[in-house]
Protein backbone atom coordinates (compact mmCIF):
# COMPACT_ATOMS: atom_id res chain seq x y z
CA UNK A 1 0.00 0.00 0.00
CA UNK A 2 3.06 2.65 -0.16
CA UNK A 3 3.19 2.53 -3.45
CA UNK A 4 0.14 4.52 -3.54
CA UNK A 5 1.29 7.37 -1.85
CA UNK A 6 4.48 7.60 -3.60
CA UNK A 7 3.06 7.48 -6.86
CA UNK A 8 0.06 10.83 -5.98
CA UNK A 9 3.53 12.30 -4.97
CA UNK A 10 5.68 11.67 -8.06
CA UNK A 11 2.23 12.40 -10.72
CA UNK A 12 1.31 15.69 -8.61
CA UNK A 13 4.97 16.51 -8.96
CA UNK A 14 4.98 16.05 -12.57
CA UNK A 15 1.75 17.76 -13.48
CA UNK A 16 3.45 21.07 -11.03
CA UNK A 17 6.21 20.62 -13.50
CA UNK A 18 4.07 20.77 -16.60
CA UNK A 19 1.90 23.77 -15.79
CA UNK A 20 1.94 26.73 -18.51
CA UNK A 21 2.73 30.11 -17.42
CA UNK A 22 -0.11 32.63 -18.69
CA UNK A 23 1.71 34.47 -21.46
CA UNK A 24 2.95 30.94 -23.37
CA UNK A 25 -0.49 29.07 -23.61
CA UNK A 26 -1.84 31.07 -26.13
CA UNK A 27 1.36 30.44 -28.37
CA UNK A 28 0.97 26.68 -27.64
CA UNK A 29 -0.87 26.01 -31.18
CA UNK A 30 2.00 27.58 -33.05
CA UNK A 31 4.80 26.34 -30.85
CA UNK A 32 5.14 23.04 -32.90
CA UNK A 33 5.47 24.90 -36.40
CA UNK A 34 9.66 25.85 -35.03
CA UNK A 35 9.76 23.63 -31.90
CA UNK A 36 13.55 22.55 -31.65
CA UNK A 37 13.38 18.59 -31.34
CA UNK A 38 14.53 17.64 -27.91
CA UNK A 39 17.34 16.00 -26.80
CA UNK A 40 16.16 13.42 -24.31
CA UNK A 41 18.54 11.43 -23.42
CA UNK A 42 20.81 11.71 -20.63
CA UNK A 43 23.91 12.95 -21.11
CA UNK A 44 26.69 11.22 -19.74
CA UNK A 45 29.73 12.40 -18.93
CA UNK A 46 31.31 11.91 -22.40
CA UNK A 47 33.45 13.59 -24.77
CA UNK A 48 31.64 17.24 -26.47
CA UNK A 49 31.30 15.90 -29.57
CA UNK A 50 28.50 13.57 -28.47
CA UNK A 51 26.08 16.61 -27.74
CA UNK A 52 25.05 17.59 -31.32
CA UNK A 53 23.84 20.58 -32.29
CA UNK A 54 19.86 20.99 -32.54
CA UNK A 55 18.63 21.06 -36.35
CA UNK A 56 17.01 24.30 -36.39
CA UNK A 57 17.71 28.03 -37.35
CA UNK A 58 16.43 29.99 -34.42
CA UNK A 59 19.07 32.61 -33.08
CA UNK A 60 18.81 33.87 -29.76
CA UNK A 61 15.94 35.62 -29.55
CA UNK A 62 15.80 39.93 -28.90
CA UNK A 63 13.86 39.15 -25.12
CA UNK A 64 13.13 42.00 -22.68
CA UNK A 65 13.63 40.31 -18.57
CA UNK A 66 13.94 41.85 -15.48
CA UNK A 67 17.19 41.33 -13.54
CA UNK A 68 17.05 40.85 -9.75
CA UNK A 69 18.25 44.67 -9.76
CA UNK A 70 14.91 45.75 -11.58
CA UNK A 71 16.68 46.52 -14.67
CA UNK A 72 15.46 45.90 -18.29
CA UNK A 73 18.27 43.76 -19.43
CA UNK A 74 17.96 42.26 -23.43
CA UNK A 75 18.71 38.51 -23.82
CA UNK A 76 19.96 39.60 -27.53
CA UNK A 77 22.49 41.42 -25.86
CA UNK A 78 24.71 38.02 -24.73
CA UNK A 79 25.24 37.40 -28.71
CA UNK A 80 28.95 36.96 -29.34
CA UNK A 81 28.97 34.54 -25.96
CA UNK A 82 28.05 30.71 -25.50
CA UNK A 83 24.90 31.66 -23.50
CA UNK A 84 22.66 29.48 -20.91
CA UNK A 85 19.04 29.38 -20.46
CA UNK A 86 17.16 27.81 -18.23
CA UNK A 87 13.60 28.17 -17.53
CA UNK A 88 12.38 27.36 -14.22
CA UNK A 89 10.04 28.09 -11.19
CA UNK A 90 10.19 27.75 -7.30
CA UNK A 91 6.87 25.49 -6.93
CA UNK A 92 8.90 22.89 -9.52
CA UNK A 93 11.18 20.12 -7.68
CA UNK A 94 12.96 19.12 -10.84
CA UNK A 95 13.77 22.96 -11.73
CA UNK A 96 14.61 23.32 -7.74
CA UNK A 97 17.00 20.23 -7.95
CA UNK A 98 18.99 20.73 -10.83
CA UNK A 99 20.26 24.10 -9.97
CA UNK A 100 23.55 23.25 -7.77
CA UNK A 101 24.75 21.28 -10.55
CA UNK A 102 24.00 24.59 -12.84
CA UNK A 103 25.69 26.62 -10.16
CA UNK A 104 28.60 24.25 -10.30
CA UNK A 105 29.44 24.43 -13.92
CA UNK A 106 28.59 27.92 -13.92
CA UNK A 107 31.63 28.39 -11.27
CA UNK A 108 34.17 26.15 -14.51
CA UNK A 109 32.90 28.49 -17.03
CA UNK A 110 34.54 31.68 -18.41
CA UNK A 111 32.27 34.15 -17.43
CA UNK A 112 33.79 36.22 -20.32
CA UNK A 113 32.91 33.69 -22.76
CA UNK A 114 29.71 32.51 -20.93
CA UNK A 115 26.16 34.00 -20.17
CA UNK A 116 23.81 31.92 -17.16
CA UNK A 117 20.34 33.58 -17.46
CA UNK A 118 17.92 32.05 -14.86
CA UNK A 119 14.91 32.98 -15.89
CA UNK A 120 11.95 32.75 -13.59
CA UNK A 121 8.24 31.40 -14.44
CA UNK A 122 7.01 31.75 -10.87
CA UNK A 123 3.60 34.08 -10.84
CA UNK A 124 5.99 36.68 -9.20
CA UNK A 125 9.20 37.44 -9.46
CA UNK A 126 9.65 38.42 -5.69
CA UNK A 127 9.22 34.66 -5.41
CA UNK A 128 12.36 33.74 -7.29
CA UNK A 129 14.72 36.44 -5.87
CA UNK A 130 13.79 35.38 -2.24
CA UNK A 131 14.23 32.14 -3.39
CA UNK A 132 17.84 32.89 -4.60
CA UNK A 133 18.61 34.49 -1.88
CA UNK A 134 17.56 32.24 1.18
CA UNK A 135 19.41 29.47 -1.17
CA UNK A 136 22.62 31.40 -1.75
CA UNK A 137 22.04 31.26 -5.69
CA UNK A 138 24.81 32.83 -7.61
CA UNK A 139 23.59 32.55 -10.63
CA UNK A 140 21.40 35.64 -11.88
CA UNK A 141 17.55 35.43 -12.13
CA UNK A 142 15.81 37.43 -14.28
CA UNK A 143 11.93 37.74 -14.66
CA UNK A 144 9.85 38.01 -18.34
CA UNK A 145 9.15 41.79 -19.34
CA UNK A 146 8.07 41.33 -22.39
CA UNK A 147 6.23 37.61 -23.55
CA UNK A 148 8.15 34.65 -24.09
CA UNK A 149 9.86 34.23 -27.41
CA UNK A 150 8.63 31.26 -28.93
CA UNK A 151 11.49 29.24 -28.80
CA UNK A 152 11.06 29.41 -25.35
CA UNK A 153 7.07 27.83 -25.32
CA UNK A 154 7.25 24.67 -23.78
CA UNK A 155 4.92 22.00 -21.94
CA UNK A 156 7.17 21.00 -18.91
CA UNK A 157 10.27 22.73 -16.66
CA UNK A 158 12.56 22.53 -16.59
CA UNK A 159 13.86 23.54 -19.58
CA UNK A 160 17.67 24.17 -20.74
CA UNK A 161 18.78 25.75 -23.93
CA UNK A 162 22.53 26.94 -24.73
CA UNK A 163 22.79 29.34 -27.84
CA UNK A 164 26.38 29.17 -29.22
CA UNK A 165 28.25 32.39 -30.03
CA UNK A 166 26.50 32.82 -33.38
CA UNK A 167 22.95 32.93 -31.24
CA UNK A 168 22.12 29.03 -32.82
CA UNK A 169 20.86 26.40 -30.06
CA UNK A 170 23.39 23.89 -29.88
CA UNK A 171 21.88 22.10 -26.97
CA UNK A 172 18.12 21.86 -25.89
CA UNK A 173 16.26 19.97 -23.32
CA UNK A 174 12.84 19.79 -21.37
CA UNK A 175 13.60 17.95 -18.01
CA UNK A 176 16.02 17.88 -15.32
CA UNK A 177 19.81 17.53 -15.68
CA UNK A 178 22.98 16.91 -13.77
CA UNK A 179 24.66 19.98 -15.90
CA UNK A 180 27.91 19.36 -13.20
CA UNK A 181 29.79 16.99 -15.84
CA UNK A 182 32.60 17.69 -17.99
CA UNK A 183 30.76 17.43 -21.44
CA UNK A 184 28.70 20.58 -20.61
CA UNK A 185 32.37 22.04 -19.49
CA UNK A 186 33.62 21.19 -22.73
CA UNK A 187 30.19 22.38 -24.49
CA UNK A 188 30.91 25.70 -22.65
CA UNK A 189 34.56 26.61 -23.38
């Protein structure tokens, strides 16, 4: 009879996971037309070449967010850097579990050479900056100011995308990682 419980547990925890934020459900029906196929297996702690670049054409995307400062900061802005999205929310235990590995690598990178953008789908962003803070989060959190860019639509967070220098994805996945391995190191430099 415990497996009962423990199952409510892990399908309330996924359907937390897989709620939509407000501004991305209405782009939902044209999300699939340029939806960047997923890579869904887990990476392993393997030599770069064996994360290969998503088959797609989208460039990182000209995206007003908020920075825990309050200021209007540009995502478009990081072109010319290797730059590191992830897409979270404080009510999601995958998104909540997979930062200290992000916080890790983050700490191997070049942070010349490498952008981390948190970026917050909690209701309010007050949420995610206490949340950084009572957690001792390095990383910076910003907040949407302007609606998501579709390449950022998705049904489930976490979700991790790293634009090369150009602005092309070269790595793309909905679910929780272990980004603390030396292929994302390598993926990074």
């Amino acid at each position: 009879m415990k497996v009962i419980p423990a199952l409510s547990v892990l399908i309330l925890t996924l359907i937390s996971c897989s709620n939509q934020s407000a501004n991305t459900t209405a782009k939902q029906d044209t999300a699939a037309v340029n939806k960047v196929p997923e890579i869904t297996s887990p990476v392993a702690d393997t030599a770069p070449a064996a994360v290969q670049p998503a088959a797609v054409k989208s460039d990182l995307p000209a995206f007003r967010m908020v920075n825990a400062a309050n200021q209007v900061v540009d995502l478009a802005q990081y072109k010319g850097k290797k730059v590191f999205v992830n897409l979270w929310a404080t009510w999601c235990p995958p998104c909540r579990a997979e930062i200290p590995s992000i916080e890790s690598l983050a700490k191997k990178t070049d942070k010349n050479k490498v952008e981390f953008v948190m970026l917050s789908l909690d209701d309010n962003f007050e949420k995610a900056k206490n949340y950084a803070v009572r957690n001792n989060m390095s990383l910076p959190v910003y907040y949407p100011a302007s609606t998501l860019p579709q390449v950022f639509v998705t049904d489930g967070i976490p979700m991790t995308l790293i634009f090369d220098e150009q602005g092309k994805i070269i790595f793309q996945l909905v679910g929780s990682e272990n980004y603390d391995t030396q292929r994302f190191a390598d993926l990074l430099k």
